[in-house]
C-alpha atoms as a PDB file:
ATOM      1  CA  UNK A   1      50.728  31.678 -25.115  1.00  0.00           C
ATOM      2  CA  UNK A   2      47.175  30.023 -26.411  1.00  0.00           C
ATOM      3  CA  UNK A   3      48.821  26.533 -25.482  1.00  0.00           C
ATOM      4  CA  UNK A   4      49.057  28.363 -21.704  1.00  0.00           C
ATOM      5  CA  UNK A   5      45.906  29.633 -21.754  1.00  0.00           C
ATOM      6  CA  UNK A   6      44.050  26.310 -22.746  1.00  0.00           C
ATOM      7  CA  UNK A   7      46.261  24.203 -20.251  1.00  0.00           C
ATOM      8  CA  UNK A   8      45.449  27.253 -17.383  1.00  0.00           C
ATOM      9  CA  UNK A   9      41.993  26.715 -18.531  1.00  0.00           C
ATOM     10  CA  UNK A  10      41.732  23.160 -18.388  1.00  0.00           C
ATOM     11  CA  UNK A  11      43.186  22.520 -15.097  1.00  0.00           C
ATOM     12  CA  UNK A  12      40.826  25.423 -13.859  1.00  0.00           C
ATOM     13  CA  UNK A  13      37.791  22.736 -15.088  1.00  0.00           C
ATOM     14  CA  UNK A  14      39.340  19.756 -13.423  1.00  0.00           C
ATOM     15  CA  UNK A  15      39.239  21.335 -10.332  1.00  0.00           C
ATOM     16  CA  UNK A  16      36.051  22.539 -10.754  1.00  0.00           C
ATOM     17  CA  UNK A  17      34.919  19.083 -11.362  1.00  0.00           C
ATOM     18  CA  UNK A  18      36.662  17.890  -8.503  1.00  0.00           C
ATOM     19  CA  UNK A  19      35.163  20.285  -6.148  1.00  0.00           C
ATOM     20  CA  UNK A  20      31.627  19.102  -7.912  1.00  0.00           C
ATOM     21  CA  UNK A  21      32.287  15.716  -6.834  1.00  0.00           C
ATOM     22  CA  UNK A  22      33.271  16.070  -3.803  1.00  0.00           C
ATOM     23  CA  UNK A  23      30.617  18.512  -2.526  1.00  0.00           C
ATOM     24  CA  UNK A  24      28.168  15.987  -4.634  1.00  0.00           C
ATOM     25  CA  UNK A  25      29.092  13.146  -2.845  1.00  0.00           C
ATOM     26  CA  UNK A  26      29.233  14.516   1.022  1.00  0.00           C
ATOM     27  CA  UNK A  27      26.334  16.109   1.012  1.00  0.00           C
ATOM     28  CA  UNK A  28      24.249  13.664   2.997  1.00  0.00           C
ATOM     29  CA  UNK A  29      20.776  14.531   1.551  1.00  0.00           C
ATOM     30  CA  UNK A  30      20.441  12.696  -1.871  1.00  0.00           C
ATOM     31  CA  UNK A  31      20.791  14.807  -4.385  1.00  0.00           C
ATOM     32  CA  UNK A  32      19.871  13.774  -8.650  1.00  0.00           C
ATOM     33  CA  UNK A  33      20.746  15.961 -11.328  1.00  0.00           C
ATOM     34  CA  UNK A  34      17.791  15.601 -14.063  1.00  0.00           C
ATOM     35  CA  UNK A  35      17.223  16.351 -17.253  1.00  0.00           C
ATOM     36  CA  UNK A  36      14.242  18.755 -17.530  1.00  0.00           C
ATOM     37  CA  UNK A  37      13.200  17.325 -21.356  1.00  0.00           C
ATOM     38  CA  UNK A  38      13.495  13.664 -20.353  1.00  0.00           C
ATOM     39  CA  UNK A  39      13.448  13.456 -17.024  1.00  0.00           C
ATOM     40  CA  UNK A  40      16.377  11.448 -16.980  1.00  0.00           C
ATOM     41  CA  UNK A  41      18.527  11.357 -14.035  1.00  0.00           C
ATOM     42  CA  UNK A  42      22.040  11.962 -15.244  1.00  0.00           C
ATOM     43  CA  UNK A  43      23.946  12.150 -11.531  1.00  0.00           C
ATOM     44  CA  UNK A  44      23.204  10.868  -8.357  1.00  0.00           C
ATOM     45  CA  UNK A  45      25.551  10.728  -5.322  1.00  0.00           C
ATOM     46  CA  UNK A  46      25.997   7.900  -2.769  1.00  0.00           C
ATOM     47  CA  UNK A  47      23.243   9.389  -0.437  1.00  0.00           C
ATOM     48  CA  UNK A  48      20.750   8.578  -3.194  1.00  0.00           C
ATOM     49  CA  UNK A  49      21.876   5.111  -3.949  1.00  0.00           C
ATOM     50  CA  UNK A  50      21.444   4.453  -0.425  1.00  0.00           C
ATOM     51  CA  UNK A  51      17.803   5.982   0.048  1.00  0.00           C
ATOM     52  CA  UNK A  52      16.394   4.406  -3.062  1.00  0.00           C
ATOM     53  CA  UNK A  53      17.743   1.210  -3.106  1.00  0.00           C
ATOM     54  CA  UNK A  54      19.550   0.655  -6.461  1.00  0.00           C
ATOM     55  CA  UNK A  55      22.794   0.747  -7.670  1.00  0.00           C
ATOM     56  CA  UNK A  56      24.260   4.067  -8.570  1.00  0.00           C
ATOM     57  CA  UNK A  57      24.379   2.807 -12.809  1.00  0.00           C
ATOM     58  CA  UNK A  58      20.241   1.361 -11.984  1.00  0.00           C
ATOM     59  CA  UNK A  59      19.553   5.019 -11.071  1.00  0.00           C
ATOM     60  CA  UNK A  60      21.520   6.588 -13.835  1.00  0.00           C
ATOM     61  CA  UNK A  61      19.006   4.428 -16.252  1.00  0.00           C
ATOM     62  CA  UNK A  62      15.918   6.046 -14.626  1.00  0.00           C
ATOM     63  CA  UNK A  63      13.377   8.993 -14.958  1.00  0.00           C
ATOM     64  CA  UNK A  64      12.424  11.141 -12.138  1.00  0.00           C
ATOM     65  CA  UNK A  65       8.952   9.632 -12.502  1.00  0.00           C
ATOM     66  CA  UNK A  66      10.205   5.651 -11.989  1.00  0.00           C
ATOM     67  CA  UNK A  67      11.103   7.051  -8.593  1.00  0.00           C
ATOM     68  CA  UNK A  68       8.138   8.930  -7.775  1.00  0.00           C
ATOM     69  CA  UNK A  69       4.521   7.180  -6.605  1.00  0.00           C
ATOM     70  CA  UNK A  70       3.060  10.558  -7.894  1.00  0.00           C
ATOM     71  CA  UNK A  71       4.351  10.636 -11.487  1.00  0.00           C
ATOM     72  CA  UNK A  72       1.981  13.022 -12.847  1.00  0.00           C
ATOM     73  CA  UNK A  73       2.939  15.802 -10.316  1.00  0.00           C
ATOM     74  CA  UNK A  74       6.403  14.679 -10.690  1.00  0.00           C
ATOM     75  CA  UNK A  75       6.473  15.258 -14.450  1.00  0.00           C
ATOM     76  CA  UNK A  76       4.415  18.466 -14.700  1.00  0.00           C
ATOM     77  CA  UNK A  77       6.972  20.379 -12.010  1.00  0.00           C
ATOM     78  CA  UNK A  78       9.720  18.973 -14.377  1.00  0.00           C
ATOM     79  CA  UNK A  79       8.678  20.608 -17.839  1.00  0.00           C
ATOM     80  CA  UNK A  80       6.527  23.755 -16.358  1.00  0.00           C
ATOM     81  CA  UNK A  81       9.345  25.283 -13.804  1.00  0.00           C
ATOM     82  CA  UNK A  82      11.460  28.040 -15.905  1.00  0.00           C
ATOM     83  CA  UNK A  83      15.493  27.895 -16.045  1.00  0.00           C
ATOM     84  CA  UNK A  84      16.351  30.435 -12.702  1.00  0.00           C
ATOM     85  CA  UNK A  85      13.892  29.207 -10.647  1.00  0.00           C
ATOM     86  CA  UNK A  86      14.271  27.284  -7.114  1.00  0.00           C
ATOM     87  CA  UNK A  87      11.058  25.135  -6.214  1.00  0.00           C
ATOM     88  CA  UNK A  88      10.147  23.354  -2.623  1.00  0.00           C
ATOM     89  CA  UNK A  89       7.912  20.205  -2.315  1.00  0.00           C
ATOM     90  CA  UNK A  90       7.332  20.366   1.312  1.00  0.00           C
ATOM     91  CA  UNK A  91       5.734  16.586   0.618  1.00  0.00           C
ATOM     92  CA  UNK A  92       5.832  14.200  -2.330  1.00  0.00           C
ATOM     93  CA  UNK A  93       5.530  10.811  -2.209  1.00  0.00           C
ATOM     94  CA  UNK A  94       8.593   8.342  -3.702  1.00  0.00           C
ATOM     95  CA  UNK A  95       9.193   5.109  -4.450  1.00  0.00           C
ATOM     96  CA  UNK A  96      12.251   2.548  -3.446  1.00  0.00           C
ATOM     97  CA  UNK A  97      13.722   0.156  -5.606  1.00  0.00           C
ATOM     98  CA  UNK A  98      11.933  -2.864  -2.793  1.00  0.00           C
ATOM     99  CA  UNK A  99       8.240  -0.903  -3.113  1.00  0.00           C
ATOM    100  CA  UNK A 100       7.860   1.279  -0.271  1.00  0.00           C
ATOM    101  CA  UNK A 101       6.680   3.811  -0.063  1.00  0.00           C
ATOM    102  CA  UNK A 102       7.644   7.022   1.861  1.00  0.00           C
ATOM    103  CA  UNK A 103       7.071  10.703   1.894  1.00  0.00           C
ATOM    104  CA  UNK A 104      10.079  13.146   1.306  1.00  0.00           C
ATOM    105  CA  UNK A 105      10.510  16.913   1.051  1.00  0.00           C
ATOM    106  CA  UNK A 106      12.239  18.010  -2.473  1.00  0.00           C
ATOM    107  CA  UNK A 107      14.288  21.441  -3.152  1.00  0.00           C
ATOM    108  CA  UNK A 108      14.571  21.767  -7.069  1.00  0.00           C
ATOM    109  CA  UNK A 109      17.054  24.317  -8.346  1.00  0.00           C
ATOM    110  CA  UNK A 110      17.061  24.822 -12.052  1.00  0.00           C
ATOM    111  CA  UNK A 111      19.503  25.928 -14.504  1.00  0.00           C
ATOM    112  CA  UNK A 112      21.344  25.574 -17.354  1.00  0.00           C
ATOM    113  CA  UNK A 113      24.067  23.210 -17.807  1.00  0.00           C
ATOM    114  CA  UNK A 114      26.109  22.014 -20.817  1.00  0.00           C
ATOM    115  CA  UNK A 115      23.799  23.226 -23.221  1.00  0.00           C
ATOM    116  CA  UNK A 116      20.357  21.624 -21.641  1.00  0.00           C
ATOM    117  CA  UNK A 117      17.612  22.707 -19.466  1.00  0.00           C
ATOM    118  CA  UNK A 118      18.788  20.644 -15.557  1.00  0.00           C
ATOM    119  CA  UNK A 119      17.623  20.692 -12.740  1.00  0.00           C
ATOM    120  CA  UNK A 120      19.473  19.250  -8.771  1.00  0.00           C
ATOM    121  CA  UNK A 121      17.171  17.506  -6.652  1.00  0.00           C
ATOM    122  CA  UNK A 122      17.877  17.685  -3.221  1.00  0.00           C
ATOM    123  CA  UNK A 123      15.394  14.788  -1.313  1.00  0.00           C
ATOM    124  CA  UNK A 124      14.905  14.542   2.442  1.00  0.00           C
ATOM    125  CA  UNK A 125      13.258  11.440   3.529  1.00  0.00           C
ATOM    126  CA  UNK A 126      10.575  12.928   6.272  1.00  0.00           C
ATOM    127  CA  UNK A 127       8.983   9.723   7.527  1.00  0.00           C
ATOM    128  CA  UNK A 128      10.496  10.850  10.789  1.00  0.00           C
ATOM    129  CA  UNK A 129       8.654  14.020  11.153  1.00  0.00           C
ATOM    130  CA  UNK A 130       5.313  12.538   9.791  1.00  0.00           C
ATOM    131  CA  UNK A 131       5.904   9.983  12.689  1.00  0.00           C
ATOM    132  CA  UNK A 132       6.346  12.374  15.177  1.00  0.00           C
ATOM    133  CA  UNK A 133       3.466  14.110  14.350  1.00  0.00           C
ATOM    134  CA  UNK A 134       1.758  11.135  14.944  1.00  0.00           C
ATOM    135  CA  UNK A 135       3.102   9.941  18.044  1.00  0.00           C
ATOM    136  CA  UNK A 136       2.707  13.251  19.552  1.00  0.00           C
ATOM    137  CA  UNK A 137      -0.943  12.828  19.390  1.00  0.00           C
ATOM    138  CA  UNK A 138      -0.987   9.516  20.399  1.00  0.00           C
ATOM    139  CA  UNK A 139      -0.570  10.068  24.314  1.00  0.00           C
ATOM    140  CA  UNK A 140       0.604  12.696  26.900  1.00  0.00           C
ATOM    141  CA  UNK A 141       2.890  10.521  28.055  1.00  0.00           C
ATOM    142  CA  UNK A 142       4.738   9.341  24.289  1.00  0.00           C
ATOM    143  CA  UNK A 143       4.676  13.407  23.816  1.00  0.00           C
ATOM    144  CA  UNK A 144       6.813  13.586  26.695  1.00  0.00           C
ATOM    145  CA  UNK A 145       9.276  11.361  26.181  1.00  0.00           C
ATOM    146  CA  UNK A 146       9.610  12.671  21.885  1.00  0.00           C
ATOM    147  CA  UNK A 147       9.288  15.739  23.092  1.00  0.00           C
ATOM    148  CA  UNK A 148      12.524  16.175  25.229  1.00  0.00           C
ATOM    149  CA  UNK A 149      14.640  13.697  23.831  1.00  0.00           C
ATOM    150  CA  UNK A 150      14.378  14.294  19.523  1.00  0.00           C
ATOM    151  CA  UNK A 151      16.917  15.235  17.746  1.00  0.00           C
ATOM    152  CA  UNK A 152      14.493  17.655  16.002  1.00  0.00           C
ATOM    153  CA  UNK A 153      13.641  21.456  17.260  1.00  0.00           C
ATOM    154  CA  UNK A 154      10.079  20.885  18.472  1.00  0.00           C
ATOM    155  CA  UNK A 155       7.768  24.002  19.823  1.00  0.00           C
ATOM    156  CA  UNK A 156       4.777  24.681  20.955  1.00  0.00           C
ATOM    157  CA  UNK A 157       3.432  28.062  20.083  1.00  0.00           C
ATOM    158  CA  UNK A 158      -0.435  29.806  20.587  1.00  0.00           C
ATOM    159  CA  UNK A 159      -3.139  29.860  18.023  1.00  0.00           C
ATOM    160  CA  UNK A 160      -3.827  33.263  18.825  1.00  0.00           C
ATOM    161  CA  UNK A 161      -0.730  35.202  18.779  1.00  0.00           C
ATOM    162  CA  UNK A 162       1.999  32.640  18.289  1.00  0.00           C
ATOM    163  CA  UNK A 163       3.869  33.528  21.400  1.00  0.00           C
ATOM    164  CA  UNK A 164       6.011  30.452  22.079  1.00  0.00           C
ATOM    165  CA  UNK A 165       4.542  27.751  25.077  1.00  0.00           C
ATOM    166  CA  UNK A 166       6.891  25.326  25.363  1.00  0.00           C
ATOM    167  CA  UNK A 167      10.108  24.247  22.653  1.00  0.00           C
ATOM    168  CA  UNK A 168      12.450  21.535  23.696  1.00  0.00           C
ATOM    169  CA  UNK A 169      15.901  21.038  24.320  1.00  0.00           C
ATOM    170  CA  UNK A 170      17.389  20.798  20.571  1.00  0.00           C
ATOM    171  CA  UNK A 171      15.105  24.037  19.534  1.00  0.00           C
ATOM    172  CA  UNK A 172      16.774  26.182  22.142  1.00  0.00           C
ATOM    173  CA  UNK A 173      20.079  25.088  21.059  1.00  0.00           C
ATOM    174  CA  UNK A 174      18.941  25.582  17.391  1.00  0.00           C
ATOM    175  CA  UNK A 175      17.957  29.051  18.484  1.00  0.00           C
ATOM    176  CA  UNK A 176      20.208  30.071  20.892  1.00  0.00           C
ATOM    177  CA  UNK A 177      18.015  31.351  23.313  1.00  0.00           C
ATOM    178  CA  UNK A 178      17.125  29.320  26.757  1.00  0.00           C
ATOM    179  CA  UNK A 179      13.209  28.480  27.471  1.00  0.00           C
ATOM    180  CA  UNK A 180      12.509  31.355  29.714  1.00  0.00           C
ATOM    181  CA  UNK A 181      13.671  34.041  27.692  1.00  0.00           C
ATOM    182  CA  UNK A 182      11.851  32.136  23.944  1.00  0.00           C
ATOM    183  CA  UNK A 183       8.168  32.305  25.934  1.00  0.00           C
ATOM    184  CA  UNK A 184       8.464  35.916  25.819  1.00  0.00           C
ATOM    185  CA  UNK A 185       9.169  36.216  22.187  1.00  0.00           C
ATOM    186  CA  UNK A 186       7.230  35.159  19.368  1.00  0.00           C
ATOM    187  CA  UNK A 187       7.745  32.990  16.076  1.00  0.00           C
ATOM    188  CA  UNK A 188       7.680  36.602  14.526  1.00  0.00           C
ATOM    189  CA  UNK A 189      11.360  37.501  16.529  1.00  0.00           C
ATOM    190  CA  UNK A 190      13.081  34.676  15.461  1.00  0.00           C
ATOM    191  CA  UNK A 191      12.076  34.622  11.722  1.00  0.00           C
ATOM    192  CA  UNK A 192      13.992  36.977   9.189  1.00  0.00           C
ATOM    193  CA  UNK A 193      11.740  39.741   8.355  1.00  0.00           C
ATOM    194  CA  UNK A 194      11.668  38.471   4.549  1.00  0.00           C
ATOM    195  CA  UNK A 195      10.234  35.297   5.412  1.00  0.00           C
ATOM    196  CA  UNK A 196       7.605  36.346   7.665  1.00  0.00           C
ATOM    197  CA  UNK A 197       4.889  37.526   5.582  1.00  0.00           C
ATOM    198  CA  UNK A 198       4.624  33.591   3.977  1.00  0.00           C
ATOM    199  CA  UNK A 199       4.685  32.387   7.172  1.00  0.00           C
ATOM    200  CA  UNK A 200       2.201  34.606   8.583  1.00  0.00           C
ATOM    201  CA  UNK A 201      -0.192  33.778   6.155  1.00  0.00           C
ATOM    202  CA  UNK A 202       0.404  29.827   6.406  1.00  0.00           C
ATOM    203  CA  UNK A 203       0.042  30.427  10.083  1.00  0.00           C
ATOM    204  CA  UNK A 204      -3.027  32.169   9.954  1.00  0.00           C
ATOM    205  CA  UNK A 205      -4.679  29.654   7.650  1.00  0.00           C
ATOM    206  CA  UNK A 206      -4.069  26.891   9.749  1.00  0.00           C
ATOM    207  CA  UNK A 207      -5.139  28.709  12.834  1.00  0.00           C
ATOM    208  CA  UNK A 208      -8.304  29.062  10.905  1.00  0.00           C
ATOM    209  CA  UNK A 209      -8.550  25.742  10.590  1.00  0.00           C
ATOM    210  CA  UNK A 210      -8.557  26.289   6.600  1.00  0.00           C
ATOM    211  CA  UNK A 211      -5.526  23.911   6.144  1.00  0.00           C
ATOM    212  CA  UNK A 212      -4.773  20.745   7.706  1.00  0.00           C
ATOM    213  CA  UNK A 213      -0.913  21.944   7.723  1.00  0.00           C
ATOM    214  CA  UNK A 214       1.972  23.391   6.206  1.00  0.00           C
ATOM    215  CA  UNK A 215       5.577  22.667   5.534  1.00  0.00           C
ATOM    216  CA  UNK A 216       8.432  25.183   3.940  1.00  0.00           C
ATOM    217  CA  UNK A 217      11.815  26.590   4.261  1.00  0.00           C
ATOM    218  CA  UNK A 218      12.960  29.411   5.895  1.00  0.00           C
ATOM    219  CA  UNK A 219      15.429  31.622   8.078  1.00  0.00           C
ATOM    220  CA  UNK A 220      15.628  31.898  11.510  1.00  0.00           C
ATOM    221  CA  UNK A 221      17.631  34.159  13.637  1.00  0.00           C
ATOM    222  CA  UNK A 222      20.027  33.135  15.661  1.00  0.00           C
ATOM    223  CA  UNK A 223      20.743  35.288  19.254  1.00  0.00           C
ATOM    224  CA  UNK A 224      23.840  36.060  17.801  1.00  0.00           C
ATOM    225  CA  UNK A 225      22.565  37.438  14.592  1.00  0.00           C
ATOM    226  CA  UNK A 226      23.357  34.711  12.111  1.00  0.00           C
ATOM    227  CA  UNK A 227      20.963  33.440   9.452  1.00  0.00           C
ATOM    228  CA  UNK A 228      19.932  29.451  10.158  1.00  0.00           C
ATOM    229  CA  UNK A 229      18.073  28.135   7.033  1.00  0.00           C
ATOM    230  CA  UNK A 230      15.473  25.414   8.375  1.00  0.00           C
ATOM    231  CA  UNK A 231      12.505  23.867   7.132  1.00  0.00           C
ATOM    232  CA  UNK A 232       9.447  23.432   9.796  1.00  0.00           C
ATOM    233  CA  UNK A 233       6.494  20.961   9.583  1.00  0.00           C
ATOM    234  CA  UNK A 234       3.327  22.719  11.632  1.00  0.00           C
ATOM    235  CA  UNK A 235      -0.147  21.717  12.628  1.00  0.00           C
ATOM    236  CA  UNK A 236      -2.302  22.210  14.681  1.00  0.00           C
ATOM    237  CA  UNK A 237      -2.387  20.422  18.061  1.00  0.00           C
ATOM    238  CA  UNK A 238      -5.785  18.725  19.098  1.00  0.00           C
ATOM    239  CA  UNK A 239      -5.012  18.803  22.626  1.00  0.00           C
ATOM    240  CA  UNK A 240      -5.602  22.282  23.950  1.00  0.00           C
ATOM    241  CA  UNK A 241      -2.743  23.624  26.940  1.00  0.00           C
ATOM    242  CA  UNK A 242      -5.239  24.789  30.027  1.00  0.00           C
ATOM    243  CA  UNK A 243      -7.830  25.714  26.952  1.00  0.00           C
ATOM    244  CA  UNK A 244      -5.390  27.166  24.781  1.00  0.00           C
ATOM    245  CA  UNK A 245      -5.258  26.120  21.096  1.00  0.00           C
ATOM    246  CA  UNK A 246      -1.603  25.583  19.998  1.00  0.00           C
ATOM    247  CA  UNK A 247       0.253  24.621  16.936  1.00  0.00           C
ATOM    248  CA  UNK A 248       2.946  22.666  16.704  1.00  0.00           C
ATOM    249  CA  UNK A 249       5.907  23.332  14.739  1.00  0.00           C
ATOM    250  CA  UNK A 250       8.736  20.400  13.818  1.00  0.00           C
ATOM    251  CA  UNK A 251      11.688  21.781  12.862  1.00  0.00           C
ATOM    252  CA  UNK A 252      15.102  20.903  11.023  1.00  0.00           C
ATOM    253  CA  UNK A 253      18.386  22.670  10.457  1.00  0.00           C
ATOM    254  CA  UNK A 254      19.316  22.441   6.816  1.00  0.00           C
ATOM    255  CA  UNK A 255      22.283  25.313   6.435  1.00  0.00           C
ATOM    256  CA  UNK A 256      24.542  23.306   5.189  1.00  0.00           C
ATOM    257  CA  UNK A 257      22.440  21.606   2.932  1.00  0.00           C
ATOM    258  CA  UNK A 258      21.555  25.053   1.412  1.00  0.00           C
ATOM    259  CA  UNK A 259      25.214  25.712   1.578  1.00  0.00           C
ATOM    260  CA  UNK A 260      25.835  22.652  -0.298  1.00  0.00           C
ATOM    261  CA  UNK A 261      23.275  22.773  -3.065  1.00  0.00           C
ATOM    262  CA  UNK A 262      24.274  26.580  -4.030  1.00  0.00           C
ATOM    263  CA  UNK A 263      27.851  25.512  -4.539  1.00  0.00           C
ATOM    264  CA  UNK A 264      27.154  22.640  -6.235  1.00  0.00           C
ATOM    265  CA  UNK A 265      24.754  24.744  -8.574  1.00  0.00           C
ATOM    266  CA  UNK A 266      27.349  27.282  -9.140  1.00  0.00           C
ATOM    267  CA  UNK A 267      30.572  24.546  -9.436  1.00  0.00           C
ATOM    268  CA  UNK A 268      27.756  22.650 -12.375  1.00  0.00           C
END
């Protein structure tokens, strides 16, 4: 019976490990399991090799802070955050194995995991969104063009009482709602009621002018009811619409990378 019992209990492990791997390797954000004491990345799926640059056994001989081009911030978050937590860079710049440079948004989840202190990375490359913003202010006519045809939700939405202006094509779809009927709601209607307060406050601030912008993660609301976990870059728009200050908010869907990450945390 205990030779059952250990077989039944090591085939329940392979499989675990299996399913590890294989949710570790199609997630297509890259994703770094670290050691919390050293800092040493001890996993790293394909999507990471391919974003950094070096070879999957390069990476495995690294720190977090040989990757980072802000290793002080890097290391601090790494030894300060307690076991249980979950922590969001909405920006932190990172280094590839050729030199550049580029900025990327990091979700940390930390836990225990064979007796040590870990932590899963989760790193978006965002030079998109930064260039966006960017282009967006460039010219009326570059907005245009970005505005209808990226693949990221973009909307416009007032200073005052952040009614929505104008969102394009992939926010509706994000949403669920067509144009007419999202300019008479607010970013308060389609944001869970948990995560409103934070953003409230962010939005506030920057409407205030006493930030230059914001980035985090949170729900929206689907028109049928369903939960859509996104993260949203905002700022505030220098060009005013017929007088009217407005912010823009860039926004991506990243479900089923929070999908992802909490099974991977719980198969670890």
């Amino acid at each position: 019976r205990d030779i059952t019992e250990r077989r039944q209990v090591e085939e329940a492990l392979r499989e675990s490990e299996s399913r590890y791997r294989q949710l570790f390797e199609l997630e297509s954000d890259a994703i770094v399991l670290i050691d919390n004491e050293t800092g040493r990345i001890l996993e790293a799926n394909s999507a990471a090799v391919d974003l950094y640059g070096y070879s999957r056994n390069e990476l495995l001989q690294k720190r977090n802070t040989d990757l980072s081009a802000e290793p002080e911030q890097t290391k601090e978050l790494t030894h300060k955050t307690p076991l249980g937590s979950k922590a969001l860079i909405p920006m932190r710049w990172l280094r590839k194995r050729d030199g550049t440079i580029f900025p990327a948004e990091i979700t940390g989840r930390f836990f225990s995991w064979c007796g040590r202190s870990v932590h899963i990375a989760a790193i978006r490359d965002i030079a998109e969104r930064q260039r966006i913003l960017v282009e967006l202010r460039a010219s009326e006519a570059r907005f245009r063009s970005i505005f209808e045809l990226s693949s990221l939700g973009i909307a416009l939405i007032s200073k005052h009482d952040y009614r929505f202006v104008q969102a394009n094509p992939r926010y509706c779809e994000l949403l669920g709602y067509p144009l007419e009927q999202l300019r008479r709601m607010t970013a308060a209607e389609i944001t869970h009621p948990e995560d409103w307060p934070q953003s409230e406050q962010l939005l506030k601030a920057l409407s205030a002018e006493k930030r230059t912008g914001f980035a985090l993660q949170k729900r929206y609301l689907h028109q049928s009811g369903a939960c859509r976990w996104v993260s949203v870059t905002a700022d505030l728009l220098t060009e005013d619409h017929h007088g009217e200050p407005l912010i823009i908010g860039i926004v991506e869907d990243i479900t089923e990378r929070r999908q992802a990450e909490e099974r991977i945390r719980h198969l670890a």
